[in-house]
PDB file of N, CA and C in Angstrom:
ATOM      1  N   UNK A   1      85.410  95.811 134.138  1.00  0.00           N
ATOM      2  CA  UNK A   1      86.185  94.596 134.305  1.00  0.00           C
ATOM      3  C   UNK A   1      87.662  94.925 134.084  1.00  0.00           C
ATOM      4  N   UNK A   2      88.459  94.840 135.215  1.00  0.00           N
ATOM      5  CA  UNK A   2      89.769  94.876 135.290  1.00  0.00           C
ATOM      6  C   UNK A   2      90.490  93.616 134.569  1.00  0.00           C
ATOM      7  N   UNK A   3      91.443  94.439 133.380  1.00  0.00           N
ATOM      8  CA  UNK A   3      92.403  92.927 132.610  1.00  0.00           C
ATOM      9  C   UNK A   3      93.620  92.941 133.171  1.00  0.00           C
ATOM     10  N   UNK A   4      93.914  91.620 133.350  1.00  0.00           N
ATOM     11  CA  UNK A   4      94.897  91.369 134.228  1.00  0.00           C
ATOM     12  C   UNK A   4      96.207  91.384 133.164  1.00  0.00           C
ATOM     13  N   UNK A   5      97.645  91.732 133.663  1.00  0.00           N
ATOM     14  CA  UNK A   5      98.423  92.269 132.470  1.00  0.00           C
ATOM     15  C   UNK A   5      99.425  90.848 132.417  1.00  0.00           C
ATOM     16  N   UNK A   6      98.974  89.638 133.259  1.00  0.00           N
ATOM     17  CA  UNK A   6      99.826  88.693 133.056  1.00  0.00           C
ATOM     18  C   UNK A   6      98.991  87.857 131.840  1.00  0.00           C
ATOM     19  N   UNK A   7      97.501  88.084 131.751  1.00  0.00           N
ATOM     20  CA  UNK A   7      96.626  87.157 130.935  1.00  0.00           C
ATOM     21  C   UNK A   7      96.807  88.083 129.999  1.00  0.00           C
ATOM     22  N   UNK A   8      96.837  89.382 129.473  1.00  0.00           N
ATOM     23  CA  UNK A   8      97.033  89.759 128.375  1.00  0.00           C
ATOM     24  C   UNK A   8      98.712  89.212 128.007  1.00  0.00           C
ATOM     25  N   UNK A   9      99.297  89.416 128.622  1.00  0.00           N
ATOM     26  CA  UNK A   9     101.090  88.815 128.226  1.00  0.00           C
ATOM     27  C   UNK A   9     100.678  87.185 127.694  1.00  0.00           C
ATOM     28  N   UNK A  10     100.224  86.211 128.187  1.00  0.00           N
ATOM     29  CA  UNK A  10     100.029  85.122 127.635  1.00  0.00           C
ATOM     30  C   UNK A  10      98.542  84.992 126.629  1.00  0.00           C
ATOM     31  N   UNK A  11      98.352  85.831 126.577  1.00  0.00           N
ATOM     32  CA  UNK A  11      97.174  85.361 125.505  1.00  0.00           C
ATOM     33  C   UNK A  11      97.944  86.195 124.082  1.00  0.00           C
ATOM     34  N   UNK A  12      98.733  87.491 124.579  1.00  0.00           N
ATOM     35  CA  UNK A  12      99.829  87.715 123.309  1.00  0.00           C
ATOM     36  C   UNK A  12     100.805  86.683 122.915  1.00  0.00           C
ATOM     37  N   UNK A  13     100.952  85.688 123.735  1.00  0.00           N
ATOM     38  CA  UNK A  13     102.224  85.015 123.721  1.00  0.00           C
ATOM     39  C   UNK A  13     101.067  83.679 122.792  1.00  0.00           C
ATOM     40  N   UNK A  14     100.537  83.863 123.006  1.00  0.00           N
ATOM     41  CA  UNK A  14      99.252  82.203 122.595  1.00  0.00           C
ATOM     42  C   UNK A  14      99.199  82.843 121.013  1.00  0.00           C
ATOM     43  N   UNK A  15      98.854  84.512 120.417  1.00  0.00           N
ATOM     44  CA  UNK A  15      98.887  84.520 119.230  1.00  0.00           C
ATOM     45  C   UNK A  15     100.114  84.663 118.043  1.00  0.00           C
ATOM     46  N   UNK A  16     100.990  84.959 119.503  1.00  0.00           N
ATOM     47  CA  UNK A  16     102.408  85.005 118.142  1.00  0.00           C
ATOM     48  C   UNK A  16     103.165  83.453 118.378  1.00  0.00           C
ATOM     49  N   UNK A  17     102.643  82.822 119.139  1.00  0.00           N
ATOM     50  CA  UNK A  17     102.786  81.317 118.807  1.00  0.00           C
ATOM     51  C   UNK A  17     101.737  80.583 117.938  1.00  0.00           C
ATOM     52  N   UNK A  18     100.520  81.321 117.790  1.00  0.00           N
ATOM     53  CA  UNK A  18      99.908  81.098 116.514  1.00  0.00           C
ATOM     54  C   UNK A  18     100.111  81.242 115.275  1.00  0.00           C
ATOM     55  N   UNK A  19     100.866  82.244 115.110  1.00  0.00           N
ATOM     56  CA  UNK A  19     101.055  82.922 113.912  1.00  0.00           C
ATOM     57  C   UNK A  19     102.662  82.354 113.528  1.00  0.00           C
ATOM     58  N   UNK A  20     103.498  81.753 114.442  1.00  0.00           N
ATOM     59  CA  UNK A  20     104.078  81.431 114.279  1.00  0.00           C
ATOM     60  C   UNK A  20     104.050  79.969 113.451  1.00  0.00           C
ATOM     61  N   UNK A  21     103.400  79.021 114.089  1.00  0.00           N
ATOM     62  CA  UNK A  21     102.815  77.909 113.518  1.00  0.00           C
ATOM     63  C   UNK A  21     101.934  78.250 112.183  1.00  0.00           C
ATOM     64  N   UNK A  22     101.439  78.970 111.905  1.00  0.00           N
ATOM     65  CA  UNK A  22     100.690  79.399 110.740  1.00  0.00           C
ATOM     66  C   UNK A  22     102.267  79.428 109.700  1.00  0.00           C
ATOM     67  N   UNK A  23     102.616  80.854 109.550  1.00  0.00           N
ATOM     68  CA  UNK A  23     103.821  81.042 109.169  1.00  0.00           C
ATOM     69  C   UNK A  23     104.728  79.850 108.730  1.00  0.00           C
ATOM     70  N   UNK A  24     105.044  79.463 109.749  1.00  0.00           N
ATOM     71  CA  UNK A  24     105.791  77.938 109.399  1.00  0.00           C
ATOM     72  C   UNK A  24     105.640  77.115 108.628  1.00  0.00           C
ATOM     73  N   UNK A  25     104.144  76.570 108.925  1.00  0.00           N
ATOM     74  CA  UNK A  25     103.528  75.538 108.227  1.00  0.00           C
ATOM     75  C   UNK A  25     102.693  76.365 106.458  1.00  0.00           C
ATOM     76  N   UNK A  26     102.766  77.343 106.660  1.00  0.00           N
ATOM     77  CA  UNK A  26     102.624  77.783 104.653  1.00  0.00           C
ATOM     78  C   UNK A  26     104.066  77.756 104.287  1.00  0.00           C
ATOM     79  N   UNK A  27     105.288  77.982 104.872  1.00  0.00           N
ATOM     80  CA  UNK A  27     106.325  78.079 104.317  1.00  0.00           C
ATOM     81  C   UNK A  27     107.007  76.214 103.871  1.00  0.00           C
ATOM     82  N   UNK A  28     106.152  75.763 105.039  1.00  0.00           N
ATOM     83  CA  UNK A  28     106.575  74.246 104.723  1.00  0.00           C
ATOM     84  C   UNK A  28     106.266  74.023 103.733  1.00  0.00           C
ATOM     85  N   UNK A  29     104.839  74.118 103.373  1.00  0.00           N
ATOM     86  CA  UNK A  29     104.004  73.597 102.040  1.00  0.00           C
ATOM     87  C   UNK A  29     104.461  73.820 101.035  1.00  0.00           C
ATOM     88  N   UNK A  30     105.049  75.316 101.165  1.00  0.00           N
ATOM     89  CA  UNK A  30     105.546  76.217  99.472  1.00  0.00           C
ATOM     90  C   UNK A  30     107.124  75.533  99.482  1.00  0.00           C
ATOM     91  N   UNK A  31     107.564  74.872 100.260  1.00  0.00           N
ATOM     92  CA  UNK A  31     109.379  74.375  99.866  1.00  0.00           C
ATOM     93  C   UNK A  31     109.757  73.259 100.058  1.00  0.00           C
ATOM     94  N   UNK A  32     109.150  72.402 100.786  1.00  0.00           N
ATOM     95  CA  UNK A  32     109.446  71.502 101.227  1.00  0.00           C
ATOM     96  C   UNK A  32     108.597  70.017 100.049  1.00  0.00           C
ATOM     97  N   UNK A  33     109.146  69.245 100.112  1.00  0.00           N
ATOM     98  CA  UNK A  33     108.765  68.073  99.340  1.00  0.00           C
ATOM     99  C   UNK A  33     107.918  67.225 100.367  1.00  0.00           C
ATOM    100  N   UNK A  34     106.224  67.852 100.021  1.00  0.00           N
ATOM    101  CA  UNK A  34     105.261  67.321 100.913  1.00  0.00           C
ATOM    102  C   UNK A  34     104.352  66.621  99.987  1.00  0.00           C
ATOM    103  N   UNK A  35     103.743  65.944  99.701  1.00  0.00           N
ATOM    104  CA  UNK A  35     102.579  65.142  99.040  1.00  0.00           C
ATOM    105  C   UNK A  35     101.208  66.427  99.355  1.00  0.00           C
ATOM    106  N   UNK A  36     100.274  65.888  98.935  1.00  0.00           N
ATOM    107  CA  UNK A  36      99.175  66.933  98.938  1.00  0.00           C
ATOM    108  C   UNK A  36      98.338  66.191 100.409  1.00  0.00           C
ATOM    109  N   UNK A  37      98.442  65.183 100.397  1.00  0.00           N
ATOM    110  CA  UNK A  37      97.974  64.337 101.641  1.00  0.00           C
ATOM    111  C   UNK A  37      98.389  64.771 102.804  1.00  0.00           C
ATOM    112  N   UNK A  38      99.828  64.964 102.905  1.00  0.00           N
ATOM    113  CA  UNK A  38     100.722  65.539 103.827  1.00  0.00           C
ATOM    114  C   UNK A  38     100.422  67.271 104.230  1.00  0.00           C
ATOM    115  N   UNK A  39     100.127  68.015 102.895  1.00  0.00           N
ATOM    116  CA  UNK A  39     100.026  69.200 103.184  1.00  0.00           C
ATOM    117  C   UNK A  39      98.516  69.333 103.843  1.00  0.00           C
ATOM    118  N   UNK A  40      97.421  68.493 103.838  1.00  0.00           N
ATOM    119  CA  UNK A  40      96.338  69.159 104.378  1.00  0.00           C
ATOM    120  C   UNK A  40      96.820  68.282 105.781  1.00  0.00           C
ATOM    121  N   UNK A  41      97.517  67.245 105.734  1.00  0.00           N
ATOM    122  CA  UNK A  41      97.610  66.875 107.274  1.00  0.00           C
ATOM    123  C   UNK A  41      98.453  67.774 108.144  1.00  0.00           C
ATOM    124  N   UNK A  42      98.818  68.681 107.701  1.00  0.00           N
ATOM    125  CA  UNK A  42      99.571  69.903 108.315  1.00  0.00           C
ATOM    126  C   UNK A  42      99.079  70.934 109.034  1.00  0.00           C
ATOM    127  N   UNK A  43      97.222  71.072 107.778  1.00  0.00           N
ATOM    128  CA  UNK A  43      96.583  72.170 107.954  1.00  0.00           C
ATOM    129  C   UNK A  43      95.900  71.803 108.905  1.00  0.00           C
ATOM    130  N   UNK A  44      95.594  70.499 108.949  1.00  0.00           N
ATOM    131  CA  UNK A  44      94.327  69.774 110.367  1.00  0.00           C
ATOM    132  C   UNK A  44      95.431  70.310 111.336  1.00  0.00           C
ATOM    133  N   UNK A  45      96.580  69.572 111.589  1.00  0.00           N
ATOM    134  CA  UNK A  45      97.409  69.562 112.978  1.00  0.00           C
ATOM    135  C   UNK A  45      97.118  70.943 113.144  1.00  0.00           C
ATOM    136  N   UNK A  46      97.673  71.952 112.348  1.00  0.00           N
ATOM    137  CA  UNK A  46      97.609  73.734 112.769  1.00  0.00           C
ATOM    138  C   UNK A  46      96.407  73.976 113.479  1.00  0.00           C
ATOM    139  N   UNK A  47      95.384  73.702 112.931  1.00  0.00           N
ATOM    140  CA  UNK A  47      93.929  73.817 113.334  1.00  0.00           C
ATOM    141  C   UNK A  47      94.051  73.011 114.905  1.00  0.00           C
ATOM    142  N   UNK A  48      94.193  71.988 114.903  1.00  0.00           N
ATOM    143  CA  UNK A  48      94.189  71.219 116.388  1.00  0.00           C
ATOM    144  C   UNK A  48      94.843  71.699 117.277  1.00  0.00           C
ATOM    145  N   UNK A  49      95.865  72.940 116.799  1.00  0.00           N
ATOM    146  CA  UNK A  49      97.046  73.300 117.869  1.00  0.00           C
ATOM    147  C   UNK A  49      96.477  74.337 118.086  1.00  0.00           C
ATOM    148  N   UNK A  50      95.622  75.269 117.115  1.00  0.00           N
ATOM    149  CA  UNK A  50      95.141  76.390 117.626  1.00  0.00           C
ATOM    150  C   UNK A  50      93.721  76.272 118.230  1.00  0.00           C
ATOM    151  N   UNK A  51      93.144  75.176 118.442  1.00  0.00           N
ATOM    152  CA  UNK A  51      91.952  75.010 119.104  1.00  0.00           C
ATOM    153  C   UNK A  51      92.544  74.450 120.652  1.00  0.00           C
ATOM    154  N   UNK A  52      93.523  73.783 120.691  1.00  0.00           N
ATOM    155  CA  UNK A  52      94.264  73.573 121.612  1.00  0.00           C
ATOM    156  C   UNK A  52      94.345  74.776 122.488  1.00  0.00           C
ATOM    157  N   UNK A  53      94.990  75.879 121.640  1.00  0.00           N
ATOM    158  CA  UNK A  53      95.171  77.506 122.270  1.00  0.00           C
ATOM    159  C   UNK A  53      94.095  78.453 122.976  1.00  0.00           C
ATOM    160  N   UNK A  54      93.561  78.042 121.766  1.00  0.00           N
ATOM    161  CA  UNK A  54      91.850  79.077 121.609  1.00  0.00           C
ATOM    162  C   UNK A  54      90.531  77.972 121.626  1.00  0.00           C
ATOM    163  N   UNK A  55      90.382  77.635 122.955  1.00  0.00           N
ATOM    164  CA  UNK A  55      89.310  76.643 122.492  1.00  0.00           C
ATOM    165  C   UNK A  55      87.705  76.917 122.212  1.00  0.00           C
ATOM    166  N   UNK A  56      87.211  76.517 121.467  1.00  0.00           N
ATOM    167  CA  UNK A  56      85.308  77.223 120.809  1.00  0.00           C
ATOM    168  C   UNK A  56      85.904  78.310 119.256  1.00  0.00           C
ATOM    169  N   UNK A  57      87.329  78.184 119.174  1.00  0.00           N
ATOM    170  CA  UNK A  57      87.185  79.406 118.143  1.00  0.00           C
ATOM    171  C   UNK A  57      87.730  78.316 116.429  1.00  0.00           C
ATOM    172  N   UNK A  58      86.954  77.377 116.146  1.00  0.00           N
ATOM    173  CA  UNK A  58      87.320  76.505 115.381  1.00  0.00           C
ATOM    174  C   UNK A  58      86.584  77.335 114.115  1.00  0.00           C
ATOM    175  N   UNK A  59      85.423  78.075 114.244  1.00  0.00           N
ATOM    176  CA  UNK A  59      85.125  78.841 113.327  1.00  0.00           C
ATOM    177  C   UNK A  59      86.140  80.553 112.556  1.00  0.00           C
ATOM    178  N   UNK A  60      86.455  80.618 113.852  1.00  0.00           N
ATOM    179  CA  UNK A  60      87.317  81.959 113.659  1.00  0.00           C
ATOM    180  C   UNK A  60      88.817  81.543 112.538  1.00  0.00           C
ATOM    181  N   UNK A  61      89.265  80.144 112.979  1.00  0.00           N
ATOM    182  CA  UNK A  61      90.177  79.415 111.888  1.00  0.00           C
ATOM    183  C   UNK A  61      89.634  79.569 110.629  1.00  0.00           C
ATOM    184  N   UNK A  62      88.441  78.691 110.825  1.00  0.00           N
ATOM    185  CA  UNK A  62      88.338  78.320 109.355  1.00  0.00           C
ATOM    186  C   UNK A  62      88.108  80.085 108.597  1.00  0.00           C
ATOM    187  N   UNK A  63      87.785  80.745 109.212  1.00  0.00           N
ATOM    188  CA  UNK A  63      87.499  82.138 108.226  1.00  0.00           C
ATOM    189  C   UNK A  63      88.708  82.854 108.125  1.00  0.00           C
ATOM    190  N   UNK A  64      89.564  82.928 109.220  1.00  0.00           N
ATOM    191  CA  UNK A  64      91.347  83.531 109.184  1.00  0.00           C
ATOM    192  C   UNK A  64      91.975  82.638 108.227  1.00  0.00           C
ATOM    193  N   UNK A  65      92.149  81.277 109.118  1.00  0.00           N
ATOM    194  CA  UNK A  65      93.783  80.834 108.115  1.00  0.00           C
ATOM    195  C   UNK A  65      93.510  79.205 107.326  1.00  0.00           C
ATOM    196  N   UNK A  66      92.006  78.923 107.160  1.00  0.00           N
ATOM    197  CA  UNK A  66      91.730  78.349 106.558  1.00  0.00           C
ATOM    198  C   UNK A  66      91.792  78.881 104.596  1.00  0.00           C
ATOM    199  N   UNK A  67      91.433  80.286 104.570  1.00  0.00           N
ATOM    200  CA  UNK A  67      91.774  80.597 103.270  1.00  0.00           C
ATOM    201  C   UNK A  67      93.376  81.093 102.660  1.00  0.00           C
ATOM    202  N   UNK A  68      94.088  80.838 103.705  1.00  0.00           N
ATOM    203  CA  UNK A  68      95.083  81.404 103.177  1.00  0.00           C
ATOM    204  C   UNK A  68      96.476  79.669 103.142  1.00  0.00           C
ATOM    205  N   UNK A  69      95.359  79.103 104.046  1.00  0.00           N
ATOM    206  CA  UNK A  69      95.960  78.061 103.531  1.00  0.00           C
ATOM    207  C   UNK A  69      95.693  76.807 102.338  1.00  0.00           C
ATOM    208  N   UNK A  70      94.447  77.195 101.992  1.00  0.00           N
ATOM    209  CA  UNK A  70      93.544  76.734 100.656  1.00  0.00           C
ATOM    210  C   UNK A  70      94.381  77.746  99.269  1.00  0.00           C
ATOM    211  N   UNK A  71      94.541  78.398  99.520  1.00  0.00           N
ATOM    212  CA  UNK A  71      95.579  79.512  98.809  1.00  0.00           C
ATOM    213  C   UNK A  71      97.078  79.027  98.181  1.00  0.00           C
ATOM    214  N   UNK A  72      97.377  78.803  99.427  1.00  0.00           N
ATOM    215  CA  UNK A  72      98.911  77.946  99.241  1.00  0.00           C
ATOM    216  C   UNK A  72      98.791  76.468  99.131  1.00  0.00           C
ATOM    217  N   UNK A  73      97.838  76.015  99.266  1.00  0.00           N
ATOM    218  CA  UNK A  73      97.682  74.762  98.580  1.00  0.00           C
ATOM    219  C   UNK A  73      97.606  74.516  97.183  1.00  0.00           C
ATOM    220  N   UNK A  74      96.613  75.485  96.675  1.00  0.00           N
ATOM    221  CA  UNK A  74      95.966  75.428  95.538  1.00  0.00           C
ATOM    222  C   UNK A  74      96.955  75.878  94.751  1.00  0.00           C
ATOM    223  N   UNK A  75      97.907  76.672  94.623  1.00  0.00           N
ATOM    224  CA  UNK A  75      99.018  77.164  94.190  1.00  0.00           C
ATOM    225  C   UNK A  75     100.049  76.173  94.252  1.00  0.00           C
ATOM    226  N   UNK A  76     100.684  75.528  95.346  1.00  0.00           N
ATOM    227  CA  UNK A  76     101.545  74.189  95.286  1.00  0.00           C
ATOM    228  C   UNK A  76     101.192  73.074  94.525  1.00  0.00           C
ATOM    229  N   UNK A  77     100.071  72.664  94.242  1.00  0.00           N
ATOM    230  CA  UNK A  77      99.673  71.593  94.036  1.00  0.00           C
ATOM    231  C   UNK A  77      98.497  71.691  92.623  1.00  0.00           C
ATOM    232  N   UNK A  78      99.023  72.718  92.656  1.00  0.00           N
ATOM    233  CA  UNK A  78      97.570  72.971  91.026  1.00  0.00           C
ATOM    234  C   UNK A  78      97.919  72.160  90.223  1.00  0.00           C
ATOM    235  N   UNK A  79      98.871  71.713  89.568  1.00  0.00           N
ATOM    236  CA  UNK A  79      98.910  70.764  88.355  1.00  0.00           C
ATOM    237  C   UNK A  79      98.740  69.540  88.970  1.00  0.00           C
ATOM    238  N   UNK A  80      98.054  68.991  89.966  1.00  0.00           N
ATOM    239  CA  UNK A  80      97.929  67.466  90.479  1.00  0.00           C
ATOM    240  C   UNK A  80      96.899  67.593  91.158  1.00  0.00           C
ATOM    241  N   UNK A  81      96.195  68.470  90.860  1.00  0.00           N
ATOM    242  CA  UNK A  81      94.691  68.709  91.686  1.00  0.00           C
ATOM    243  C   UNK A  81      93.572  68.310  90.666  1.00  0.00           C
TER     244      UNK A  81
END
């Protein structure tokens, strides 16, 4: 099976716009004056944008950047948890 080098260019372009949104949204959580309500409504949207991207891979989230954003939650918000 021949890969086509324009679908590899946009499916690279689909993960560093993933990772970008990842990135972003832990840096939001750790600085920004978010409620804890607010911060998991951040983590759903991320999730919706990358199923948006990658669609069927809602499991592959939750095992990638579901723990690293349970991480930076749990750390922001530990004394109100």
């Amino acid at each position: 099976m021949e890969i086509n080098q324009q679908e590899v260019r946009e499916e690279n372009h689909k993960i560093r716009y993933l990772r970008f949104l990842v990135d972003f949204s832990i840096l939001s959580i750790q600085q920004d004056d978010l409620v804890f309500e607010e911060a998991q409504e951040l983590v759903e949207d991320v999730k919706r944008a990358a199923c948006g991207l990658f669609p069927g891979k809602e499991e592959t989230f939750e095992l990638i950047y579901r723990p690293r954003f349970n991480r930076v939650i749990e750390e922001r918000y530990r004394s109100s948890l």
